[in-house]
N, C-alpha and C. Protein backbone atom coordinates (compact mmCIF):
# COMPACT_ATOMS: atom_id res chain seq x y z
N UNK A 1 -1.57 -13.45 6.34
CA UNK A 1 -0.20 -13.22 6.71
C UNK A 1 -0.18 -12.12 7.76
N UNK A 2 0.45 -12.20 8.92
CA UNK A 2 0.68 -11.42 9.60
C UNK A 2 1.67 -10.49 9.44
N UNK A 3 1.21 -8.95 9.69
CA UNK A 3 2.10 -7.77 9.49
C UNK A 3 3.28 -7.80 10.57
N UNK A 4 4.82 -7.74 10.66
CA UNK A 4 4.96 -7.95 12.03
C UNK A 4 6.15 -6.27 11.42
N UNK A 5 6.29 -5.88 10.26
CA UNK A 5 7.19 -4.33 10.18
C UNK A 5 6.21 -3.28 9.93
N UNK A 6 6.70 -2.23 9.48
CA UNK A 6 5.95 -0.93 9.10
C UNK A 6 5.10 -1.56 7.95
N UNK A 7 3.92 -0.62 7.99
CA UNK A 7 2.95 -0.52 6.86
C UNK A 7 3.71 -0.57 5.60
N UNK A 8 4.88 0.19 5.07
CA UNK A 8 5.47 0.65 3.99
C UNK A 8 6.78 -0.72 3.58
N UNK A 9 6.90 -1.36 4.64
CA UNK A 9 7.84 -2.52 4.52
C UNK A 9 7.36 -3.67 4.62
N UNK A 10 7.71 -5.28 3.69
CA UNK A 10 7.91 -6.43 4.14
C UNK A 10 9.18 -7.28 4.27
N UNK A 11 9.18 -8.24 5.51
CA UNK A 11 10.49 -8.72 5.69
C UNK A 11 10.63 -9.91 4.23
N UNK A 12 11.62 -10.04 4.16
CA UNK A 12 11.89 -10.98 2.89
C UNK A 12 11.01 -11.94 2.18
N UNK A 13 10.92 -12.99 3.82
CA UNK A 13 10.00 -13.90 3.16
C UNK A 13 8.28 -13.45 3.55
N UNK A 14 8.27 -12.22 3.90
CA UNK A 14 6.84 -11.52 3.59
C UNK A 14 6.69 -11.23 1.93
N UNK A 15 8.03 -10.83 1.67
CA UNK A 15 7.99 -10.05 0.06
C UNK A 15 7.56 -11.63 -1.13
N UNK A 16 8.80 -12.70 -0.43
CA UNK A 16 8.16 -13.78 -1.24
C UNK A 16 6.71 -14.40 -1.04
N UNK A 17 5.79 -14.24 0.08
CA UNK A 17 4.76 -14.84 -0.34
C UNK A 17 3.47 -14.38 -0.39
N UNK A 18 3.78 -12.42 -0.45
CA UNK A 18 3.09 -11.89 -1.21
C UNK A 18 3.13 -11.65 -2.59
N UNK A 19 4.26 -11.94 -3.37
CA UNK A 19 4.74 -12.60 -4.76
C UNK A 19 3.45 -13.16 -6.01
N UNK A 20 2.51 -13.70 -5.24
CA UNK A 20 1.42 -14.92 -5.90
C UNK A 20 2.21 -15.73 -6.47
N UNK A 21 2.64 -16.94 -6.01
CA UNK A 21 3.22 -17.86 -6.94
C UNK A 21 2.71 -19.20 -6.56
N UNK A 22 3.18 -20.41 -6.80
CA UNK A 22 2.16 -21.56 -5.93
C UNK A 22 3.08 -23.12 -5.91
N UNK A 23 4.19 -22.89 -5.21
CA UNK A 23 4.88 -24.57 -5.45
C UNK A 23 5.28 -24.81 -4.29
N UNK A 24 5.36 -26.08 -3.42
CA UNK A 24 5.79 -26.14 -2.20
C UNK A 24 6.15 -27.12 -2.15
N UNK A 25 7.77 -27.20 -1.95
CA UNK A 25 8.79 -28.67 -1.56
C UNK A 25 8.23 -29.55 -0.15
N UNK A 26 8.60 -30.47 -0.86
CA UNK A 26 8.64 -32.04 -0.13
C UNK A 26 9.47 -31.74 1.25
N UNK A 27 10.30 -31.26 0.78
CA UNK A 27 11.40 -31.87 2.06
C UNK A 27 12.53 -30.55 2.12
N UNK A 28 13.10 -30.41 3.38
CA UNK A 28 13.79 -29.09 3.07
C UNK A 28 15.23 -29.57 2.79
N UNK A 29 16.59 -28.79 2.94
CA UNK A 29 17.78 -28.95 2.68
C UNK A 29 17.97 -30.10 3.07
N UNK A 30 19.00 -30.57 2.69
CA UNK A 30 19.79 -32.12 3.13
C UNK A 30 20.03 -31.77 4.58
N UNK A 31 20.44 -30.99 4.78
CA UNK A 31 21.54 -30.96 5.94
C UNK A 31 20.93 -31.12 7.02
N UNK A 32 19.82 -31.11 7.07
CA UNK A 32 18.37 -31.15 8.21
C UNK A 32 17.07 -32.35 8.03
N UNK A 33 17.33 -32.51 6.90
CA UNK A 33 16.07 -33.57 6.17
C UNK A 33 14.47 -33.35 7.07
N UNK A 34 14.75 -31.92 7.78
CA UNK A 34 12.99 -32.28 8.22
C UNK A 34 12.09 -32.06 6.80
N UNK A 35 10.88 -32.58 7.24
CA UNK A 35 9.97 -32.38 6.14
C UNK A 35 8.71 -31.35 6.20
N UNK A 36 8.34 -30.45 5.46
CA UNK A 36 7.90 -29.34 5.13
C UNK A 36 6.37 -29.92 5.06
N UNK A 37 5.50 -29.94 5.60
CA UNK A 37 4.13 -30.01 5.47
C UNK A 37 3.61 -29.42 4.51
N UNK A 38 2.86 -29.68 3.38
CA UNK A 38 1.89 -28.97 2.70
C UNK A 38 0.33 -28.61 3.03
N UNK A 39 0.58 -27.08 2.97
CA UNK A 39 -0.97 -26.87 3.74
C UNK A 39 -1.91 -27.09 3.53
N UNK A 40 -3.24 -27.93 3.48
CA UNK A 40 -4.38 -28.25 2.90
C UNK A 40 -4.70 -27.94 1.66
N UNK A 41 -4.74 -26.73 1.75
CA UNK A 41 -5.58 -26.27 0.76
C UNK A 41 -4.41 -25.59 -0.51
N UNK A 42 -3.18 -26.26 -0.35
CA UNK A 42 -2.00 -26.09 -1.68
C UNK A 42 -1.90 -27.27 -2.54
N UNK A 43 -1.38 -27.52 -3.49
CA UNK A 43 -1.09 -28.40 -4.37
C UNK A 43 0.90 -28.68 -4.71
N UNK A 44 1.14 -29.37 -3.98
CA UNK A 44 2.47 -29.32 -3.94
C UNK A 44 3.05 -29.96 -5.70
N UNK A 45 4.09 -29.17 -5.68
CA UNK A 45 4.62 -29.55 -7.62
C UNK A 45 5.56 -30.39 -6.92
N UNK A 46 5.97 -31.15 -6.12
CA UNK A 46 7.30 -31.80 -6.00
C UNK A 46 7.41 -32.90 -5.09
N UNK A 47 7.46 -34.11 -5.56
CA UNK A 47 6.58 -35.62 -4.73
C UNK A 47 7.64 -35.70 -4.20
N UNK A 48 9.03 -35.16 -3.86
CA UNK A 48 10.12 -35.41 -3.10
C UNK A 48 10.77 -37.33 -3.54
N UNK A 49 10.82 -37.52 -4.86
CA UNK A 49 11.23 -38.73 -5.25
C UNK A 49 11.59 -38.73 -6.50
N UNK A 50 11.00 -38.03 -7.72
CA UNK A 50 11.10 -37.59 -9.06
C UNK A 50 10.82 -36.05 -9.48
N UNK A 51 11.62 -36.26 -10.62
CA UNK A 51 11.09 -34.69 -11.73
C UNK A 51 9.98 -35.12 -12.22
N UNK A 52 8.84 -36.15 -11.92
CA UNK A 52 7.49 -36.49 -12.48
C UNK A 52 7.24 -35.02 -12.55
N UNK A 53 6.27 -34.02 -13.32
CA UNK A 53 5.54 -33.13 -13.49
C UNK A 53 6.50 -31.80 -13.89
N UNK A 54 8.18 -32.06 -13.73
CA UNK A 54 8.77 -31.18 -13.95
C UNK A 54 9.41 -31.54 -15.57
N UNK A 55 10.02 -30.85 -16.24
CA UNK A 55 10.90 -30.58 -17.30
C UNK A 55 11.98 -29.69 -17.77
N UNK A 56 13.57 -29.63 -17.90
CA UNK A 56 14.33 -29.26 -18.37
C UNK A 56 13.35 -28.05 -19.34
N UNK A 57 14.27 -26.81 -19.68
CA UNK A 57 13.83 -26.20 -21.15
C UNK A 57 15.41 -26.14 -21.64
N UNK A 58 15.33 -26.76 -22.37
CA UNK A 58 16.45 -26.99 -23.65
C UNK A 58 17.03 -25.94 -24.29
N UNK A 59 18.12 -25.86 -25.50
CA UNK A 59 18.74 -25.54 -26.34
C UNK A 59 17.58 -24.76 -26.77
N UNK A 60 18.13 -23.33 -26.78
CA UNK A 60 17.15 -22.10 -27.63
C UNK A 60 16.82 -21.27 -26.21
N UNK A 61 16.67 -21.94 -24.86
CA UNK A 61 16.47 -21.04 -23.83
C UNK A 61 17.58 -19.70 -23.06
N UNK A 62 17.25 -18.93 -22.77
CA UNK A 62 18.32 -17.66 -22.52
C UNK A 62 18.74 -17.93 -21.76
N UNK A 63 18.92 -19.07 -20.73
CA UNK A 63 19.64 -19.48 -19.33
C UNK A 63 20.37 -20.65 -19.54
N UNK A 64 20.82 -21.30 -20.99
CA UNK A 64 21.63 -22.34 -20.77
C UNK A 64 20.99 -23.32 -22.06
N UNK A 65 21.59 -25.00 -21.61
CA UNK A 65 21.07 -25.62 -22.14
C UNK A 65 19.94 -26.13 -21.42
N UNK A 66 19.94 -26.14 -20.50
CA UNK A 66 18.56 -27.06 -19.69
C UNK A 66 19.40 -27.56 -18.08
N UNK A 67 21.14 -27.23 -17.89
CA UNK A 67 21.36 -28.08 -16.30
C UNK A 67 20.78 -29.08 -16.25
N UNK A 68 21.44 -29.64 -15.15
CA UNK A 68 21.71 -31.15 -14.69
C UNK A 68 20.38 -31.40 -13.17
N UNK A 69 19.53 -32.05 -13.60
CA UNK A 69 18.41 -31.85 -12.22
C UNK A 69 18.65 -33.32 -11.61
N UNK A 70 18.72 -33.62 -10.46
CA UNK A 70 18.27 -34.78 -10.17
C UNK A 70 17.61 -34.81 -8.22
N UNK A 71 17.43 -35.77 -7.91
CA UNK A 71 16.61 -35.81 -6.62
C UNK A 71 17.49 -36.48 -5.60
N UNK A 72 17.86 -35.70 -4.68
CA UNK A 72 18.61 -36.94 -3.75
C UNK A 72 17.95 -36.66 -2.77
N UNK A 73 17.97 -37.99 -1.43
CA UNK A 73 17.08 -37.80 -0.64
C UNK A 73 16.12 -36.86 -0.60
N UNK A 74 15.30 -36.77 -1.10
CA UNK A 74 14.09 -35.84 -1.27
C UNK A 74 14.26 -34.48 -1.57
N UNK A 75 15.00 -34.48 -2.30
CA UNK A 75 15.74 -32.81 -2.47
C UNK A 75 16.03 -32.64 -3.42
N UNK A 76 15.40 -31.04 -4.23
CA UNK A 76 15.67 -31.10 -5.29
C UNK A 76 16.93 -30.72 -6.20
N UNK A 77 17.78 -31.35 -6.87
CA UNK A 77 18.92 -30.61 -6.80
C UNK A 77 19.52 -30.24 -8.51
N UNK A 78 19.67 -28.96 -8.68
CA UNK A 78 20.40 -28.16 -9.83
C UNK A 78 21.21 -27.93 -9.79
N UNK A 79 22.43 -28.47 -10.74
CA UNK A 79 23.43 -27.66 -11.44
C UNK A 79 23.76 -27.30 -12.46
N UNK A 80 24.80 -26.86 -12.90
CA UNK A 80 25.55 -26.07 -14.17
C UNK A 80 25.80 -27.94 -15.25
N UNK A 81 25.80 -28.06 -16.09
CA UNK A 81 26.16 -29.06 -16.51
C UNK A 81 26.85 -28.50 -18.27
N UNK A 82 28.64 -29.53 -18.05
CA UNK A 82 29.03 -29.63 -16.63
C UNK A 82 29.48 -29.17 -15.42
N UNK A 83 29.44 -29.04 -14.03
CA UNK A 83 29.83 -28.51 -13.16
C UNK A 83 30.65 -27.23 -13.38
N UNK A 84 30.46 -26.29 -13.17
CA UNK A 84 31.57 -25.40 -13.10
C UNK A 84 31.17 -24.24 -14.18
N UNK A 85 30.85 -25.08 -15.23
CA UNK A 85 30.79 -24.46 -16.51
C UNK A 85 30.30 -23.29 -17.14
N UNK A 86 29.06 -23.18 -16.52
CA UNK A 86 28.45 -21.79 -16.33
C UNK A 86 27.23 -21.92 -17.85
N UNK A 87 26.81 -23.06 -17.79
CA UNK A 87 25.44 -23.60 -18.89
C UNK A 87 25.03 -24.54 -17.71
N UNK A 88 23.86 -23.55 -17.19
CA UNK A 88 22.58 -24.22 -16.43
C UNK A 88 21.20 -24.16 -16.94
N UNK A 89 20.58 -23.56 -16.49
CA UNK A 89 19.17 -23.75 -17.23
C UNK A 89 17.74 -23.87 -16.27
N UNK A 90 17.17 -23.97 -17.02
CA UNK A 90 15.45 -24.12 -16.07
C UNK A 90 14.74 -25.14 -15.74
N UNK A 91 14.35 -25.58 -14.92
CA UNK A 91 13.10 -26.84 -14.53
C UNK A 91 12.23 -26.11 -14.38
N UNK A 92 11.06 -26.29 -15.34
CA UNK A 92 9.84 -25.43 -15.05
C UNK A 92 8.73 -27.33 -14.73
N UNK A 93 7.80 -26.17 -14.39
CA UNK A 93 6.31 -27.23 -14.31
C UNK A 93 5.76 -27.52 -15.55
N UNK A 94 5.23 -28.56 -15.32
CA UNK A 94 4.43 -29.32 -16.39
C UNK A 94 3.15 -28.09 -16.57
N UNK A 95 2.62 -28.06 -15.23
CA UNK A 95 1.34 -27.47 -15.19
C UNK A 95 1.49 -25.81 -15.44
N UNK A 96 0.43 -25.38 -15.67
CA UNK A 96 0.44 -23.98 -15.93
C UNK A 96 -0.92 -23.28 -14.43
N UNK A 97 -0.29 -22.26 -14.26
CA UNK A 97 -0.98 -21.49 -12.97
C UNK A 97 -1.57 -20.16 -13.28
N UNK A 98 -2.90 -19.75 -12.76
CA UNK A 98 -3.35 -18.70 -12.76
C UNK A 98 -2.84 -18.04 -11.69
N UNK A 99 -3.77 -17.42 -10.83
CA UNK A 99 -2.91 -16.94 -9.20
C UNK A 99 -2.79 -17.90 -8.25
N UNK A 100 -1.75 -17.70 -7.96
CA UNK A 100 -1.54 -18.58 -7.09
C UNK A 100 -0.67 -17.99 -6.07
N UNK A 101 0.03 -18.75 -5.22
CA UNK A 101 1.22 -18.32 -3.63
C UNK A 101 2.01 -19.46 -3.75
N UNK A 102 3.17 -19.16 -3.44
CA UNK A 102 4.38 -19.63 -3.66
C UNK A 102 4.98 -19.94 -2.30
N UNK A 103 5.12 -20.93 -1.52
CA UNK A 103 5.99 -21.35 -0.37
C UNK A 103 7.09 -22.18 -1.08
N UNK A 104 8.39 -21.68 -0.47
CA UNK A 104 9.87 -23.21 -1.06
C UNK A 104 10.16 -22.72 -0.06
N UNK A 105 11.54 -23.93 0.43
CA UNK A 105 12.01 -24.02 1.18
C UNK A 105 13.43 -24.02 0.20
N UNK A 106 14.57 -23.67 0.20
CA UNK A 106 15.73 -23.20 -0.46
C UNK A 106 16.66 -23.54 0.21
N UNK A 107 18.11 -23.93 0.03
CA UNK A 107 19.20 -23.85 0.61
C UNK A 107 20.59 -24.04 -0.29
N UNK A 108 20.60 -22.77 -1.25
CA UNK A 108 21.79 -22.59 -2.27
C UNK A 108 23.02 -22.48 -1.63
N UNK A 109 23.74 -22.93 -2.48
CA UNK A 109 25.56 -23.08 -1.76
C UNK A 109 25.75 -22.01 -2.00
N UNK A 110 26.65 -20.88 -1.61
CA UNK A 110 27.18 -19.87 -1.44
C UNK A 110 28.14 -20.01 -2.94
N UNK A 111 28.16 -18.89 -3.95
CA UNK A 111 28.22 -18.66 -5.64
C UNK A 111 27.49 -18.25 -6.02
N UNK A 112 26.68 -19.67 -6.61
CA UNK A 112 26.16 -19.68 -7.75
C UNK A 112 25.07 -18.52 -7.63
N UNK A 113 24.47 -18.28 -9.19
CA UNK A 113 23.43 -16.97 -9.89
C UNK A 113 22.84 -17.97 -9.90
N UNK A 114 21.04 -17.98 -8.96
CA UNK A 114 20.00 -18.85 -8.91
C UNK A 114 19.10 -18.08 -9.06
N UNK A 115 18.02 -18.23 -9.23
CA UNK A 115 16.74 -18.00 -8.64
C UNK A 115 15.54 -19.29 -8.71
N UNK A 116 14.11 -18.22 -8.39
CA UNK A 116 12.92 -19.07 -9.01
C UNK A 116 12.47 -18.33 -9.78
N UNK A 117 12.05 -19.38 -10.63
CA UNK A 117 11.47 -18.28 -11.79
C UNK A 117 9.61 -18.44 -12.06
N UNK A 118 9.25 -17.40 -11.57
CA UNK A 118 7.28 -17.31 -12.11
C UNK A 118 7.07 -16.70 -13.50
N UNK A 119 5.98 -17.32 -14.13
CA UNK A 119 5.42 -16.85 -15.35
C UNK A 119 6.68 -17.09 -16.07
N UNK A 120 6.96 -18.53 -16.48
CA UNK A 120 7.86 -18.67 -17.38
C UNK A 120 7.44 -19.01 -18.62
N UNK A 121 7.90 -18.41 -19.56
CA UNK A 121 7.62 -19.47 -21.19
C UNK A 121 8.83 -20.64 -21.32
N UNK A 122 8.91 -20.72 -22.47
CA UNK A 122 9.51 -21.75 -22.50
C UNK A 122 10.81 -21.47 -23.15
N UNK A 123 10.97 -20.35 -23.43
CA UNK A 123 12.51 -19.63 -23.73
C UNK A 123 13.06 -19.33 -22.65
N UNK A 124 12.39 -19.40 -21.94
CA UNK A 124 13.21 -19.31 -20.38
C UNK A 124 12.64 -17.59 -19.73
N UNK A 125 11.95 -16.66 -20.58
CA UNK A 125 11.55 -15.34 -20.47
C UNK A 125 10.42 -15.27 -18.89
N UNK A 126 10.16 -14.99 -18.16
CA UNK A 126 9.33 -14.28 -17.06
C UNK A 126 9.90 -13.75 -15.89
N UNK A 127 9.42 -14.03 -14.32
CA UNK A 127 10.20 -12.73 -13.74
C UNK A 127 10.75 -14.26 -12.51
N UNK A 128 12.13 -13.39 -12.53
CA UNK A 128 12.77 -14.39 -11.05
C UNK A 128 12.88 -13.71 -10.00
N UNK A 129 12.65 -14.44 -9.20
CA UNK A 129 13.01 -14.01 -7.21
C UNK A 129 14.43 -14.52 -7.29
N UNK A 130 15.22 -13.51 -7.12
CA UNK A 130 16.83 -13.98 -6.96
C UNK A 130 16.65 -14.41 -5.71
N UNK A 131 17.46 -15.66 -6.23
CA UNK A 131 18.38 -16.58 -4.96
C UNK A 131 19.83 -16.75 -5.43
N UNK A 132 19.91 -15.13 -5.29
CA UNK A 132 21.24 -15.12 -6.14
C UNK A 132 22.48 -14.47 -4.70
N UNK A 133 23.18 -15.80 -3.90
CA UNK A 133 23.52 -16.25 -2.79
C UNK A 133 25.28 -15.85 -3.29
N UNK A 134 25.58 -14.88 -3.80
CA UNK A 134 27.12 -14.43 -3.61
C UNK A 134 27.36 -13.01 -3.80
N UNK A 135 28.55 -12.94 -3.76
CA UNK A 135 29.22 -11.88 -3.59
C UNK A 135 28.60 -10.71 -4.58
N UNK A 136 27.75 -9.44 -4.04
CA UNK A 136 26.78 -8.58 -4.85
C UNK A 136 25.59 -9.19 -5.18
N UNK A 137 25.29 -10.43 -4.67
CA UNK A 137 23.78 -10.86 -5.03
C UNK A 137 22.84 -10.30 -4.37
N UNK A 138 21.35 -11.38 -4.24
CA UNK A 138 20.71 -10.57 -3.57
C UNK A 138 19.54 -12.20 -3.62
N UNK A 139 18.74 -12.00 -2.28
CA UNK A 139 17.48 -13.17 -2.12
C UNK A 139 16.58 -12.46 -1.96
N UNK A 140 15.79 -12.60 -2.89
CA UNK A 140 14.05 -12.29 -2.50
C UNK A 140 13.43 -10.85 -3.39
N UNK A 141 14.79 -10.44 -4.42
CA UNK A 141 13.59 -9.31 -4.86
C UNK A 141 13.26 -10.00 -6.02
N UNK A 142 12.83 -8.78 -6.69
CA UNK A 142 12.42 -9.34 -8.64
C UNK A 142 13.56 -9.10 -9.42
N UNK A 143 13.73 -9.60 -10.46
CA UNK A 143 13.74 -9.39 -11.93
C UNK A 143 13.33 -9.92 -13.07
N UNK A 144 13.14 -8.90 -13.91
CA UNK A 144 12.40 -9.26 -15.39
C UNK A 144 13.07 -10.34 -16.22
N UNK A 145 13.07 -11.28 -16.39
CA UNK A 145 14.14 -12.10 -17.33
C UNK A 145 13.69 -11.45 -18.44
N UNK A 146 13.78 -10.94 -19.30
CA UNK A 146 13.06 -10.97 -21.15
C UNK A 146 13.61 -10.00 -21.83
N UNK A 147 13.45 -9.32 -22.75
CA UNK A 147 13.87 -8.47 -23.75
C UNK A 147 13.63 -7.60 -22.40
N UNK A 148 14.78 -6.05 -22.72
CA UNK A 148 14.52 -5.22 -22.02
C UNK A 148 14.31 -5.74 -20.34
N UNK A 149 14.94 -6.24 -19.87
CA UNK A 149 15.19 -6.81 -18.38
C UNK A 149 15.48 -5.88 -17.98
N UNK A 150 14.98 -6.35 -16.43
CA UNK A 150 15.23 -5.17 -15.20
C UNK A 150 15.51 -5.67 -14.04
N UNK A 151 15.84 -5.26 -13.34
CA UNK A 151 17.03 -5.76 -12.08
C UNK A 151 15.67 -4.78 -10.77
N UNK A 152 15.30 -5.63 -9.83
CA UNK A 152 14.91 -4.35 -8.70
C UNK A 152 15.17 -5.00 -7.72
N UNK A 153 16.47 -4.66 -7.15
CA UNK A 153 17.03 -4.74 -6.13
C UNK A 153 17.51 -3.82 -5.12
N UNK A 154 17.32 -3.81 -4.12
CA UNK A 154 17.74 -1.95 -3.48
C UNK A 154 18.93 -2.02 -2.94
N UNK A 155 19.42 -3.02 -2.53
CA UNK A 155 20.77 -3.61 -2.32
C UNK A 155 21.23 -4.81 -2.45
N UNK A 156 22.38 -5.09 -2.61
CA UNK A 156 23.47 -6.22 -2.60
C UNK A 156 23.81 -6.47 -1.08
N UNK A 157 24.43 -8.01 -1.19
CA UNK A 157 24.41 -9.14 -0.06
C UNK A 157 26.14 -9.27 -0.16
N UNK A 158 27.07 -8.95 0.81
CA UNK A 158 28.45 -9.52 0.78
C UNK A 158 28.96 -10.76 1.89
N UNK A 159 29.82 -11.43 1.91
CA UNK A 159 29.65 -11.92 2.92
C UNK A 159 30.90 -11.39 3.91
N UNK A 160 30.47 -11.56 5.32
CA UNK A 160 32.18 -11.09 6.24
C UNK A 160 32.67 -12.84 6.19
N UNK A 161 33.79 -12.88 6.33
CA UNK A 161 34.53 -13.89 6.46
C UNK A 161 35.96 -13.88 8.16
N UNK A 162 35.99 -15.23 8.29
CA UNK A 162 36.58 -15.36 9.34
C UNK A 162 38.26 -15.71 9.18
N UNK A 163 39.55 -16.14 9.50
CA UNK A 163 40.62 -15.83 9.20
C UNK A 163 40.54 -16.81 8.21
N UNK A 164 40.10 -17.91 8.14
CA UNK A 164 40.32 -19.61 7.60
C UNK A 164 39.26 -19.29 6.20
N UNK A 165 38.40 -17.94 6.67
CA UNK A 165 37.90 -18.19 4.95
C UNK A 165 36.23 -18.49 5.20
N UNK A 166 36.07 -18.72 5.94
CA UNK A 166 34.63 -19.58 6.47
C UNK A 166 33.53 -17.88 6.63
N UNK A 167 32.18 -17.83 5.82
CA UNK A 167 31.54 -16.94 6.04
C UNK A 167 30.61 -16.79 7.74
N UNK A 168 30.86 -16.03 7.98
CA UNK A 168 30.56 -15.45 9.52
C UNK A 168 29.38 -14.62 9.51
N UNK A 169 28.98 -14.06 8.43
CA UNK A 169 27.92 -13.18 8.48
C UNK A 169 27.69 -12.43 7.21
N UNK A 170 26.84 -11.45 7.18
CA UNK A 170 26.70 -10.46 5.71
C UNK A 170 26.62 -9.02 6.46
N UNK A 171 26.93 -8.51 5.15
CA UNK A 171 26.86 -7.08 5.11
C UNK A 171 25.95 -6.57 3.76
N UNK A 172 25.45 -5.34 3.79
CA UNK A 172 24.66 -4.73 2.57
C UNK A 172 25.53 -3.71 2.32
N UNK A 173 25.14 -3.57 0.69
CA UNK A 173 25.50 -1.74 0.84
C UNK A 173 24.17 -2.28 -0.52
N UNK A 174 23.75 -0.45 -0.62
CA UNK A 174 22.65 0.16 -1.39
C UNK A 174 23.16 -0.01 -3.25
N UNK A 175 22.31 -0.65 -3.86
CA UNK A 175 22.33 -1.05 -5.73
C UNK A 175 22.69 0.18 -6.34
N UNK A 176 23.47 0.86 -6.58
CA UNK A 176 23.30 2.22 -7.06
C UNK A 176 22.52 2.37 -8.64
N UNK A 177 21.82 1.08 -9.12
CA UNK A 177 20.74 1.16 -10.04
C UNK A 177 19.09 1.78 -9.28
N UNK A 178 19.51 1.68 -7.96
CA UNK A 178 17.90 1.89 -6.67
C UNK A 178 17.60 3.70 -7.27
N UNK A 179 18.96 4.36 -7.17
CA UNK A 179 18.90 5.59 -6.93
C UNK A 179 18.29 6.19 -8.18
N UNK A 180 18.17 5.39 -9.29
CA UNK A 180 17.65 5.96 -10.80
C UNK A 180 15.77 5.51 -10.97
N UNK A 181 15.45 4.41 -9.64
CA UNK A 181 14.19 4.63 -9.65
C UNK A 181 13.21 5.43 -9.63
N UNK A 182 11.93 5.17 -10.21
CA UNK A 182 10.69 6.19 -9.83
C UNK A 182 10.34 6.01 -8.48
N UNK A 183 9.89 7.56 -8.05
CA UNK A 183 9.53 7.33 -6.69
C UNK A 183 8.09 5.94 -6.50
N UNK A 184 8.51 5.69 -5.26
CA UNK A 184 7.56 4.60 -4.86
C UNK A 184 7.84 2.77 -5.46
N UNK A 185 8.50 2.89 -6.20
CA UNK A 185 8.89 1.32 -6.89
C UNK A 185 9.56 0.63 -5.86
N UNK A 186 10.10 0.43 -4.61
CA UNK A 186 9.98 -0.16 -3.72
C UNK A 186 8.93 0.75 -2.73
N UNK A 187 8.04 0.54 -2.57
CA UNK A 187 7.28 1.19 -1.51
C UNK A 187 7.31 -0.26 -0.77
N UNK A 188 7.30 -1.25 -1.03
CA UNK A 188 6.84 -2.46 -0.35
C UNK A 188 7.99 -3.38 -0.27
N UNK A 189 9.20 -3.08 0.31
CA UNK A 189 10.68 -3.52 0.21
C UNK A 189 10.92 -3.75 2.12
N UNK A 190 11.52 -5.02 2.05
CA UNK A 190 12.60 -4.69 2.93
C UNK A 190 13.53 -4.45 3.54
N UNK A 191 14.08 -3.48 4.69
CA UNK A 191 15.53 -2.74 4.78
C UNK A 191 17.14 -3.94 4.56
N UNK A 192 17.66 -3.60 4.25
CA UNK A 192 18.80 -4.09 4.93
C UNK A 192 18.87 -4.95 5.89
N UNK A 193 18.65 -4.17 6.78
CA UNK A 193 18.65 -4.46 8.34
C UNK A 193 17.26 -5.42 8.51
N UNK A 194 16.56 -5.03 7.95
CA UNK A 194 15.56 -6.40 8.28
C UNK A 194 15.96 -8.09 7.70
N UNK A 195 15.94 -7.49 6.28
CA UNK A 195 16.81 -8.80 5.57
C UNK A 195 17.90 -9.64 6.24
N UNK A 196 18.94 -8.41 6.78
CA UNK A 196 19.68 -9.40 7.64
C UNK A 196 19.45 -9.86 8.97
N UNK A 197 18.36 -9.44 9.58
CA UNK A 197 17.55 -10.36 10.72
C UNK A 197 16.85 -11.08 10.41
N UNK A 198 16.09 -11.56 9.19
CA UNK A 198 15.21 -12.74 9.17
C UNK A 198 16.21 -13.55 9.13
């Protein structure tokens, strides 16, 4: 991976794929349908046609009942089931991973509380990369899902809006949970200002 900020910083999707995680989509958003190459030497979890190798986690998990998964044009797609409702849930892998690296390609509607989630059990417990795409969210840091959860985020994501309502851009301001950190727990974060240039 090439360094392209300070020693002490990575830009977002530097932070995700120094992460170790290992799944890489078929095909990117609808709205573009190009298709995402898998690099030689990866093992892609997602044939861009079925949940073959994937599975719901059910009733008893801390994120829901299991959501509504299905595949349209090569894309993988989650919701709340039913719609609206606010009982979604997890698609984890069949397979289980030692170390690995994580490439996706993502394109959440502006709301919903998403992420990906690595090192999952099957209660739904390990750590997510928010792709959590609204108002005070945040894309690309950690949190702990499990007993005793933890949030490490250094700031929140708002959006500016235009007269009709339509988002125009983002703004940050600083997590005021950042300021109760130990020194150095983001040493390897990126600014604001970088986040909102990638």
């Amino acid at each position: 991976m090439e360094r392209k900020g300070s020693p002490t910083h990575l830009s977002r999707r530097e932070f995700v794929l120094a992460l170790s995680a290992a799944c890489v989509t078929h095909r990117a958003g609808a709205a573009g349908g190009e298709t995402t190459e898998v690099p030689k030497d990866f093992t892609s979890l997602f044939d861009g046609q079925s949940l073959a190798g994937w599975h719901p986690i059910g009733p008893g998990c801390m994120h829901g009942s299991g959501g509504k998964w299905t595949v349209e044009e090569g894309v993988l797609i989650g919701e709340q089931d039913p719609p609206g409702s606010g009982n979604g849930g997890l698609l984890v892998s069949d397979q289980s991973f030692g170390d690995f690296e994580l490439l996706v390609d993502a394109k959440p509607d502006w709301g919903p509380d998403s992420g990906i989630f690595i090192r999952c059990g099957e209660e739904g417990s390990g750590f997510q990369i928010y792709v959590d795409y609204h108002d005070g969210g945040n894309v690309g840091h950690l949190r702990g899902e499990m007993p005793g959860a933890f949030a490490m985020k250094p700031f929140q994501i708002f959006p500016t809006r235009d007269a009709a309502g339509k988002i125009t851009g983002f703004t940050t301001q600083p997590d005021s949970r950042a300021e109760k950190w130990p020194e150095g727990v983001y040493a390897y974060s990126c600014t604001p200002d970088e986040w909102l240039a990638a």
